[in-house]
PDB file of N, CA and C in Angstrom:
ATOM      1  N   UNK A   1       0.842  -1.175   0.000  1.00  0.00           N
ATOM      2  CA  UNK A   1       0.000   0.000   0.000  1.00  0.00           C
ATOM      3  C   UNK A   1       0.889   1.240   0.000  1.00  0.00           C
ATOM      4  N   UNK A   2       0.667   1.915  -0.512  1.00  0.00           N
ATOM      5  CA  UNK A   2       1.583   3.350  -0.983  1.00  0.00           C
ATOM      6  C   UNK A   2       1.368   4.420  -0.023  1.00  0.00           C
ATOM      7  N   UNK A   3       0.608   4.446   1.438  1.00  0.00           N
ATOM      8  CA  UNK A   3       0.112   5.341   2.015  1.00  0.00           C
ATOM      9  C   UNK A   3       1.237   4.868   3.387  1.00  0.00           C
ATOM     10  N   UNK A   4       1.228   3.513   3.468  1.00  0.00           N
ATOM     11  CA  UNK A   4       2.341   2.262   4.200  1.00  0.00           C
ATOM     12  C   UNK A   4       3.514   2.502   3.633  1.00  0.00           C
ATOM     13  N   UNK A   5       3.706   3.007   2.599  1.00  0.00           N
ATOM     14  CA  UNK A   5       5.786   2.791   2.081  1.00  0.00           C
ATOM     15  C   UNK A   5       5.487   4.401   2.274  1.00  0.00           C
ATOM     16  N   UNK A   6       5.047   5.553   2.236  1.00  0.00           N
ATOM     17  CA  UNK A   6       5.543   7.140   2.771  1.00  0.00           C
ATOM     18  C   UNK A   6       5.461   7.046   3.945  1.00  0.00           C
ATOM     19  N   UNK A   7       4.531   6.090   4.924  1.00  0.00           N
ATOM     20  CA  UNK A   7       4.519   6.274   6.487  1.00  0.00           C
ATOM     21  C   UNK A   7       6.229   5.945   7.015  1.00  0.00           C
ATOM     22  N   UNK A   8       6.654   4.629   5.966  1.00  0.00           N
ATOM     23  CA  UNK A   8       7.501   4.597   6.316  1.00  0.00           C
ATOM     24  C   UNK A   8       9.010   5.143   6.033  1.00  0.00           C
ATOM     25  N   UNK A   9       8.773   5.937   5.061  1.00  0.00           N
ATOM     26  CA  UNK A   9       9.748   6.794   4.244  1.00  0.00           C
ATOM     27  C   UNK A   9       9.706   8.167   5.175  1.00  0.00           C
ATOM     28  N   UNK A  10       8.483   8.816   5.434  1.00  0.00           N
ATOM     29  CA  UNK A  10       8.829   9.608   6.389  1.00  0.00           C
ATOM     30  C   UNK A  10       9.468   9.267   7.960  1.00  0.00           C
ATOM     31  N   UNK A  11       9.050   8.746   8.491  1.00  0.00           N
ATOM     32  CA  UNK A  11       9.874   8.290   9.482  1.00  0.00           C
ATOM     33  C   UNK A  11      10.995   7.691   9.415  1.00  0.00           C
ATOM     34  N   UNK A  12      11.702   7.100   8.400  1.00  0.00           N
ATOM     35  CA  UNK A  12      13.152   7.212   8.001  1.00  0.00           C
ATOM     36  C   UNK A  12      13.663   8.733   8.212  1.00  0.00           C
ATOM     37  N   UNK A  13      12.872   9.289   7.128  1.00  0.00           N
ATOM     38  CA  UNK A  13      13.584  10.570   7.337  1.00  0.00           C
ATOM     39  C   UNK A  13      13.409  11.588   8.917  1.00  0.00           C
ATOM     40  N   UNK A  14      12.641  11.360   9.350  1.00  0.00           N
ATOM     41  CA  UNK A  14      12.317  11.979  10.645  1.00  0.00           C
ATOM     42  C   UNK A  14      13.951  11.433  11.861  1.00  0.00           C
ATOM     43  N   UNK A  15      14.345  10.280  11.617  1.00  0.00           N
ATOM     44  CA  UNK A  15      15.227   9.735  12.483  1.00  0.00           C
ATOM     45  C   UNK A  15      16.746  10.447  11.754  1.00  0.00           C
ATOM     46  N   UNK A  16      16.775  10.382  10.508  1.00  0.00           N
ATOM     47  CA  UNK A  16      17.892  10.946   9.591  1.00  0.00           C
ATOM     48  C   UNK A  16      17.798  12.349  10.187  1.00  0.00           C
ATOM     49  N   UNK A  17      16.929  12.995  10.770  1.00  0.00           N
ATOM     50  CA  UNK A  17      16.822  14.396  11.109  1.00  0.00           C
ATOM     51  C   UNK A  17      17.713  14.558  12.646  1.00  0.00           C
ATOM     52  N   UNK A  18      16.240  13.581  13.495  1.00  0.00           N
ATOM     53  CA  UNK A  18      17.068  13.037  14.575  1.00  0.00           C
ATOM     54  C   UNK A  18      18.536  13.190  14.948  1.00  0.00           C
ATOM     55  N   UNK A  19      19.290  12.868  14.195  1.00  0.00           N
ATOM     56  CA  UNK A  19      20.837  12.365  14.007  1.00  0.00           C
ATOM     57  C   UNK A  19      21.246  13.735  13.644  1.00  0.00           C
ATOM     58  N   UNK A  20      20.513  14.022  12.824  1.00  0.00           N
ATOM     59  CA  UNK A  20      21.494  15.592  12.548  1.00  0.00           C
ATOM     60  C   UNK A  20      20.944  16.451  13.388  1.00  0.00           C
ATOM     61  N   UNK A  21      20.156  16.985  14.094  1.00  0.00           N
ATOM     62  CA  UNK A  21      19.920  17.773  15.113  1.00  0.00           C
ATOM     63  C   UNK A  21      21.022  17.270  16.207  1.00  0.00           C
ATOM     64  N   UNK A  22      21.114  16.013  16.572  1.00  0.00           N
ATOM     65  CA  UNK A  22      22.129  15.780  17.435  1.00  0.00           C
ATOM     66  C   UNK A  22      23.336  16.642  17.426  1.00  0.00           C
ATOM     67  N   UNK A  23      23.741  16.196  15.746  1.00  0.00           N
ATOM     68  CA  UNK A  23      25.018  17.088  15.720  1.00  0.00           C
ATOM     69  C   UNK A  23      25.090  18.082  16.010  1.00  0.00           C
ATOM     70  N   UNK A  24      24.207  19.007  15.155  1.00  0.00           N
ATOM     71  CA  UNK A  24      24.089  20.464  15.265  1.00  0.00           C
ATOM     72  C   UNK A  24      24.107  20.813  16.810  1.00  0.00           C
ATOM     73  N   UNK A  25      23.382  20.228  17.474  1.00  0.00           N
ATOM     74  CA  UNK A  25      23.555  20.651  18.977  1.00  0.00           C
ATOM     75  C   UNK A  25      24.756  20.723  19.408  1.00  0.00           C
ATOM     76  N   UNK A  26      25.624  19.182  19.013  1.00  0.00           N
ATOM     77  CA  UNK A  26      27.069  19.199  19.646  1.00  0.00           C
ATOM     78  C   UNK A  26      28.018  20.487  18.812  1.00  0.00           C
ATOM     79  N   UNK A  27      27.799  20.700  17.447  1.00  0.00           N
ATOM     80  CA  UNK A  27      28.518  22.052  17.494  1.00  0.00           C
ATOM     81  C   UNK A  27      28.304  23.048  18.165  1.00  0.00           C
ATOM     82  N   UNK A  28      26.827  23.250  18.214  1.00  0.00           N
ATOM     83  CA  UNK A  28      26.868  24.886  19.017  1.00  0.00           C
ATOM     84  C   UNK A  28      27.160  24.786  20.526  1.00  0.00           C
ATOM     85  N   UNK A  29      27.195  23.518  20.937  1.00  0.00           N
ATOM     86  CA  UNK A  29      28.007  23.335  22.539  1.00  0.00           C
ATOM     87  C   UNK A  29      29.348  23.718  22.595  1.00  0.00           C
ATOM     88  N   UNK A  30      29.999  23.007  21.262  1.00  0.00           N
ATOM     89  CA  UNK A  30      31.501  23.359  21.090  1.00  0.00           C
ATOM     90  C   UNK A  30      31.830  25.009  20.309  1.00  0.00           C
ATOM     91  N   UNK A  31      30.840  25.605  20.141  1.00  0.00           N
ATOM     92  CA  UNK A  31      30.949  26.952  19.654  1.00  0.00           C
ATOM     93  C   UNK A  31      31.267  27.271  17.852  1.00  0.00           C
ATOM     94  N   UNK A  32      31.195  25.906  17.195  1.00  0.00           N
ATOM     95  CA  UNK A  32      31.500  25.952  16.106  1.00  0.00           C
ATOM     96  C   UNK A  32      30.140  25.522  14.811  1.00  0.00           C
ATOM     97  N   UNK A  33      28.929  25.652  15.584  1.00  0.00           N
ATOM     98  CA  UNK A  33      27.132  25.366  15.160  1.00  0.00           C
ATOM     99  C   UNK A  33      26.688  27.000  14.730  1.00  0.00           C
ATOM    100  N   UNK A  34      25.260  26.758  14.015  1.00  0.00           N
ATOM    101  CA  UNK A  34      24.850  28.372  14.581  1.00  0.00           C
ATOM    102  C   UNK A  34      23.280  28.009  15.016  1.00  0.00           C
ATOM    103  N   UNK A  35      22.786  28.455  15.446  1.00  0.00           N
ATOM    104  CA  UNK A  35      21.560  28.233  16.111  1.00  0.00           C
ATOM    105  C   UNK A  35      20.610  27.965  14.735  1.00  0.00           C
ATOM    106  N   UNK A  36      20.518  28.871  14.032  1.00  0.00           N
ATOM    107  CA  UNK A  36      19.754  29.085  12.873  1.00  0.00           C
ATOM    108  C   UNK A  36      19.654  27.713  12.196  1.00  0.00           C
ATOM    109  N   UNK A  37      20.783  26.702  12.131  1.00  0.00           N
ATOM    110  CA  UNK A  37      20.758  25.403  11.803  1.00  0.00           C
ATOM    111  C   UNK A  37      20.116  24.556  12.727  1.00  0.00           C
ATOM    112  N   UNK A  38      19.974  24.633  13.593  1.00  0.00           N
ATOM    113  CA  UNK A  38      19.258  24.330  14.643  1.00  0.00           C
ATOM    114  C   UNK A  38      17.737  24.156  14.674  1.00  0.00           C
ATOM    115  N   UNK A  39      17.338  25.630  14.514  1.00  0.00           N
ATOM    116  CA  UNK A  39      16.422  25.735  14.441  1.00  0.00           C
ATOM    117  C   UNK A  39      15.474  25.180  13.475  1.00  0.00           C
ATOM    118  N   UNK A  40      16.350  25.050  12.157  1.00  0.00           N
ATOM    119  CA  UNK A  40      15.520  24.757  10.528  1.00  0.00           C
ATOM    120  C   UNK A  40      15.279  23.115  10.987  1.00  0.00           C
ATOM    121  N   UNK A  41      16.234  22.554  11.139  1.00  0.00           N
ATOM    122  CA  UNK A  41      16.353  21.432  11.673  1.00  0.00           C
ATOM    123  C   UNK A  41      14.893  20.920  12.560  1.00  0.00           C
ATOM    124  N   UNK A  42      14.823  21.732  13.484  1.00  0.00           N
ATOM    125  CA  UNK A  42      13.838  21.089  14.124  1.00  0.00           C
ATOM    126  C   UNK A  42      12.064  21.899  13.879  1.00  0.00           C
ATOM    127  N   UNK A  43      12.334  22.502  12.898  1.00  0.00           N
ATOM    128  CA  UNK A  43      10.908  23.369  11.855  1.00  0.00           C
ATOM    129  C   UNK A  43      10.979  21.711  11.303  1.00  0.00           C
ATOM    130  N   UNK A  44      12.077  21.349  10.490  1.00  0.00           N
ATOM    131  CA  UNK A  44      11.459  20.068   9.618  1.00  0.00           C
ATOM    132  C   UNK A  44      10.939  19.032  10.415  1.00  0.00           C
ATOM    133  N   UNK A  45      11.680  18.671  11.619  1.00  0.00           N
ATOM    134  CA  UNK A  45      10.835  17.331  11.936  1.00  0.00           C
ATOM    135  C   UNK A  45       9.671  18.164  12.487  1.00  0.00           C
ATOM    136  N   UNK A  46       9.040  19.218  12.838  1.00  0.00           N
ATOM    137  CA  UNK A  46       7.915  19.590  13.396  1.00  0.00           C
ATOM    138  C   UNK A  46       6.785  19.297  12.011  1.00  0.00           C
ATOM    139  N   UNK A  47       7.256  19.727  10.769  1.00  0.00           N
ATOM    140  CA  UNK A  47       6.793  19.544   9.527  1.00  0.00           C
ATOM    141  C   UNK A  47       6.412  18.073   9.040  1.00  0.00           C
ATOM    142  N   UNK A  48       7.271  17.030   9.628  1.00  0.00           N
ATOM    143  CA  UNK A  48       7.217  15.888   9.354  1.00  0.00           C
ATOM    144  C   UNK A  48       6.459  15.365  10.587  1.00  0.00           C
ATOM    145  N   UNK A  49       6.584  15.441  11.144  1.00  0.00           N
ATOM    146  CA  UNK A  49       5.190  15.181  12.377  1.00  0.00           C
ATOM    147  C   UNK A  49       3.989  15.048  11.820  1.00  0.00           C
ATOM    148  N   UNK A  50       4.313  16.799  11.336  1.00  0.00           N
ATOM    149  CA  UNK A  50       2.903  16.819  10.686  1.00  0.00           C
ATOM    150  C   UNK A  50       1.845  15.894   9.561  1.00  0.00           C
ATOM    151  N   UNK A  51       3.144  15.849   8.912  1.00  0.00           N
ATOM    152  CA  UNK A  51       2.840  15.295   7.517  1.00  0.00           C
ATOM    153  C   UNK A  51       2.785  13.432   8.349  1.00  0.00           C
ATOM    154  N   UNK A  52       3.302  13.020   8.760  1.00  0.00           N
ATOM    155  CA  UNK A  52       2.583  11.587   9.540  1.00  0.00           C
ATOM    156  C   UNK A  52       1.707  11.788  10.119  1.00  0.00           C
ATOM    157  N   UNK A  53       1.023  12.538  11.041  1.00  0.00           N
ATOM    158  CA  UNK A  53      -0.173  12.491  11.655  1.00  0.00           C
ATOM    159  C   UNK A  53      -1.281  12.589  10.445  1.00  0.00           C
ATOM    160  N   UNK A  54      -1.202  13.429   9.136  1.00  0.00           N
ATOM    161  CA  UNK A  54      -1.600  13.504   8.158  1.00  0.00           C
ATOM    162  C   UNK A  54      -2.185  12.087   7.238  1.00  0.00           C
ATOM    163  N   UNK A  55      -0.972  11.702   7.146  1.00  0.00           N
ATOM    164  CA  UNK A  55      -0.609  10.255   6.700  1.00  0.00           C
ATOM    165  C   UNK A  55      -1.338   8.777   7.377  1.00  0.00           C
ATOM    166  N   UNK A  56      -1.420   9.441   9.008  1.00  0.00           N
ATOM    167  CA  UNK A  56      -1.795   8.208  10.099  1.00  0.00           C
ATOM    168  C   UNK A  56      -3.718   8.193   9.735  1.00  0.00           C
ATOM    169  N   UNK A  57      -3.740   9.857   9.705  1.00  0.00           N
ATOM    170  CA  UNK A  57      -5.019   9.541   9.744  1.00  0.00           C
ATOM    171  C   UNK A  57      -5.958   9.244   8.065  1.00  0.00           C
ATOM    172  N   UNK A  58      -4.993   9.469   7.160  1.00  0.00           N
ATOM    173  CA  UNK A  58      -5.713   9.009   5.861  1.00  0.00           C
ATOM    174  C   UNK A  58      -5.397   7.154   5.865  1.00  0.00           C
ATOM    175  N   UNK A  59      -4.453   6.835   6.614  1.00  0.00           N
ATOM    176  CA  UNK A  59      -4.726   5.230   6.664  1.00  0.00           C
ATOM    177  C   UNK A  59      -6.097   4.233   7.616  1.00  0.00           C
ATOM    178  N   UNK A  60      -6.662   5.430   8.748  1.00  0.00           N
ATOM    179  CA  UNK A  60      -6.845   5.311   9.165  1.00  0.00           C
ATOM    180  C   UNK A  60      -8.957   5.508   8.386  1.00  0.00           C
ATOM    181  N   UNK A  61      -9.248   6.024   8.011  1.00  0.00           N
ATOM    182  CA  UNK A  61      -9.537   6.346   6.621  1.00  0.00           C
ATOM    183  C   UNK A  61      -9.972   5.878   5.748  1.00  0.00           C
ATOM    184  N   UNK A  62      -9.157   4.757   4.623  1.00  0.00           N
ATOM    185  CA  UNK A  62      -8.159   4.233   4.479  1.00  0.00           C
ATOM    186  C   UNK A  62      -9.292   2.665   4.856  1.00  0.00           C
ATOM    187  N   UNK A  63      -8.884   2.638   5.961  1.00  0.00           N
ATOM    188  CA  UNK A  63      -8.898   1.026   6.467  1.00  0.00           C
ATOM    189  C   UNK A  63     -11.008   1.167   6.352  1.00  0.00           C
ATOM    190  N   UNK A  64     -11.376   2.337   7.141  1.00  0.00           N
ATOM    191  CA  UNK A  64     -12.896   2.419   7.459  1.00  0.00           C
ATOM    192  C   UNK A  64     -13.678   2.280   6.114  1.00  0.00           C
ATOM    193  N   UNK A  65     -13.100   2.930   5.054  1.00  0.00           N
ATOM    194  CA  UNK A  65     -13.622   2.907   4.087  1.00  0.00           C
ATOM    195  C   UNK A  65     -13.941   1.430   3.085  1.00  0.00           C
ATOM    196  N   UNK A  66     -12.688   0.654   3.801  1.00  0.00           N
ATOM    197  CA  UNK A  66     -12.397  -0.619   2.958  1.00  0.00           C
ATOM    198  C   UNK A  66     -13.697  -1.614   3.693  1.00  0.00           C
ATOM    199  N   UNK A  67     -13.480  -1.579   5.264  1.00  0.00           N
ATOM    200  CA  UNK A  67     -14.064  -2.286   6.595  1.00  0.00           C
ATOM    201  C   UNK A  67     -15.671  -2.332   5.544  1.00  0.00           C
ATOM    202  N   UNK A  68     -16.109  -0.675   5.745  1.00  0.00           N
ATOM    203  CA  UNK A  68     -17.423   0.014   4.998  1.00  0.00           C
ATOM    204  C   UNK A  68     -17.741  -0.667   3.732  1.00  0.00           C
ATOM    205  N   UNK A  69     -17.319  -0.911   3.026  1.00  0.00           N
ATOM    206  CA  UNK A  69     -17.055  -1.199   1.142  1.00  0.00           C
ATOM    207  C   UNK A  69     -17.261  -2.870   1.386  1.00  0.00           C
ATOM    208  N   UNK A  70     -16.718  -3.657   2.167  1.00  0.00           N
ATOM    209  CA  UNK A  70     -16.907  -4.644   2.494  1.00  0.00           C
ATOM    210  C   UNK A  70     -18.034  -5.805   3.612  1.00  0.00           C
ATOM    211  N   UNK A  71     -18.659  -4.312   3.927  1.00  0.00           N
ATOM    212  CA  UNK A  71     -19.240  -4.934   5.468  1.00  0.00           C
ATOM    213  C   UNK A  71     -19.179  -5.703   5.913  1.00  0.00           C
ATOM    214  N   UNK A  72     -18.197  -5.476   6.960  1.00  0.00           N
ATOM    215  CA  UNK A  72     -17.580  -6.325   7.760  1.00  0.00           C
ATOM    216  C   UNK A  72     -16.943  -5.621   9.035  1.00  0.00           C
ATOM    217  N   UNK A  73     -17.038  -5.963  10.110  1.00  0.00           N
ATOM    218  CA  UNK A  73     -16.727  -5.480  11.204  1.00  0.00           C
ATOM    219  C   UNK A  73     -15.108  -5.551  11.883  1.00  0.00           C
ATOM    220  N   UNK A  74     -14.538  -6.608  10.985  1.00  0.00           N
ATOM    221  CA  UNK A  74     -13.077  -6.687  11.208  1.00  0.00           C
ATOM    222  C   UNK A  74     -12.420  -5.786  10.575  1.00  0.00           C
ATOM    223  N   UNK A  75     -10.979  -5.723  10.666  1.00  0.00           N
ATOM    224  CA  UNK A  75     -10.564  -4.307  10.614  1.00  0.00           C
ATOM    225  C   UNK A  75      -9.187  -5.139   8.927  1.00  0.00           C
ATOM    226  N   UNK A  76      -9.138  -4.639   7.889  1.00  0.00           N
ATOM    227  CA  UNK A  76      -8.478  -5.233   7.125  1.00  0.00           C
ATOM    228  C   UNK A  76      -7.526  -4.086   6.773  1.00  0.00           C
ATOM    229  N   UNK A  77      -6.292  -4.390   6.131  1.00  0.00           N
ATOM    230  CA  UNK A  77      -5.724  -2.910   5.411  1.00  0.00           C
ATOM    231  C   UNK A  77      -5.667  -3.294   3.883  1.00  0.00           C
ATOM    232  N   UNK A  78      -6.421  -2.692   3.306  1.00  0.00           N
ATOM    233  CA  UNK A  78      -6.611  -2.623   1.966  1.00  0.00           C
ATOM    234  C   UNK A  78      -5.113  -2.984   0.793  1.00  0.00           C
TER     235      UNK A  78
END
């Protein structure tokens, strides 16, 4: 399902962010970061949050519509 391979493509990238915010922190501890990187840094994973909660709830969606289309009370992923 293609809604299942971006859930999981974004959260790849959300952890790839992860990792680099790390860094960025450890430069501007060591005085050689600038905040401004910092900051963009953590605008994107706030952005990517977004865009999965987005994502969570069109699977979610998604599944009701299929459940609906099928009547049936069990829960399937299309």
């Amino acid at each position: 399902m293609i809604l299942l391979e971006k859930n999981q493509l974004l959260k790849q990238a959300d952890s790839i962010y992860v990792a680099y915010l790390t860094k960025a922190e450890l430069r501007i501890r060591l005085g050689e970061g600038i905040l401004l990187e910092k900051t963009t840094i953590e605008n994107q994973r706030i952005q990517i949050a977004g865009q999965l909660k987005q994502l969570e709830d069109a699977i979610e969606n998604e599944k009701r519509q299929f459940q609906y289309l099928i009547n049936t009370k069990n829960e399937f992923i299309p």
